[in-house]
Protein backbone atom coordinates (compact mmCIF):
# COMPACT_ATOMS: atom_id res chain seq x y z
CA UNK A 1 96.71 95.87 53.25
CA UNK A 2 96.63 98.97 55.80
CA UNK A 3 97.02 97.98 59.70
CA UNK A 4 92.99 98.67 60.35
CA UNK A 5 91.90 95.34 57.95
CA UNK A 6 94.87 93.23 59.40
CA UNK A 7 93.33 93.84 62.77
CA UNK A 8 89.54 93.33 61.56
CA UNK A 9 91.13 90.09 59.76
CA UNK A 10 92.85 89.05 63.06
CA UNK A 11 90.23 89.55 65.23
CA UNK A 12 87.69 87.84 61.77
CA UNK A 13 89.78 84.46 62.43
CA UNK A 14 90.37 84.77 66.23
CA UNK A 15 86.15 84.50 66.34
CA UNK A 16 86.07 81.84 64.41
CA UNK A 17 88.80 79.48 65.21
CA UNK A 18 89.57 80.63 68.97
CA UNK A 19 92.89 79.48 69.95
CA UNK A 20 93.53 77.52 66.56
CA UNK A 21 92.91 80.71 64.46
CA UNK A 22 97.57 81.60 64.35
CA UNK A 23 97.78 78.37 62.96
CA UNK A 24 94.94 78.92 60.21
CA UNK A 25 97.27 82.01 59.61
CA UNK A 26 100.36 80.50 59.35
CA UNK A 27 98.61 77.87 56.77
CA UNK A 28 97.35 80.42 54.62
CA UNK A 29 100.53 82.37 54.65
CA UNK A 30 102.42 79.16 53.63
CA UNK A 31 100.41 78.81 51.05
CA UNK A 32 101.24 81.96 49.79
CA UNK A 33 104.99 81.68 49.97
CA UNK A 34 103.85 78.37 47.74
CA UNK A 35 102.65 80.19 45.14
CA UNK A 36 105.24 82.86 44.78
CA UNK A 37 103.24 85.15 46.57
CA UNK A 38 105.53 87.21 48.98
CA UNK A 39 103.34 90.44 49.67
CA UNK A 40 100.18 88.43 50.30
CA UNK A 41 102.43 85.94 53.01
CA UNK A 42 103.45 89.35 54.26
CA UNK A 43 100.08 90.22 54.66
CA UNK A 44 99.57 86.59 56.41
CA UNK A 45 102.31 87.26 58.39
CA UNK A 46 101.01 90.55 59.99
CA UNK A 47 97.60 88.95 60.11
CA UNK A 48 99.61 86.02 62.41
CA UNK A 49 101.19 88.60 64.83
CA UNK A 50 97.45 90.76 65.15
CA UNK A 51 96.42 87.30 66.38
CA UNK A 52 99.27 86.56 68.65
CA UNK A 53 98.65 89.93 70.60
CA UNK A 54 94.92 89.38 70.51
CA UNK A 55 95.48 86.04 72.37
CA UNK A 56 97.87 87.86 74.40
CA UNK A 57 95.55 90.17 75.54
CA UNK A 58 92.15 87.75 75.48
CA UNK A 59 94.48 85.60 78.43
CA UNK A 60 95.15 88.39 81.26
């Protein structure tokens, strides 16, 4: 997944779950490693940190 729909995917769950929206991340991305899955948790994984900055940035 290119960098443009990790952000649009970060900033997607940061909407919709606010604060709780790394964690929904981190849940999908374990599910992934699960299932055997290693470039979609990768993709989870990126998604996590887009959401980290964005929270970053949403607290100044």
């Amino acid at each position: 997944m290119d960098m443009m729909k990790v952000s649009e995917y970060a900033q997607a769950l940061y909407s919709a779950h606010g604060d709780k929206a790394e964690l929904e991340a981190a849940r999908h991305q374990k599910e992934q490693e699960a299932s055997g899955n290693k470039d979609q948790a990768q993709v989870w994984l990126s998604i996590r940190s887009a959401i980290r900055q964005l929270k970053g940035a949403n607290q100044s």
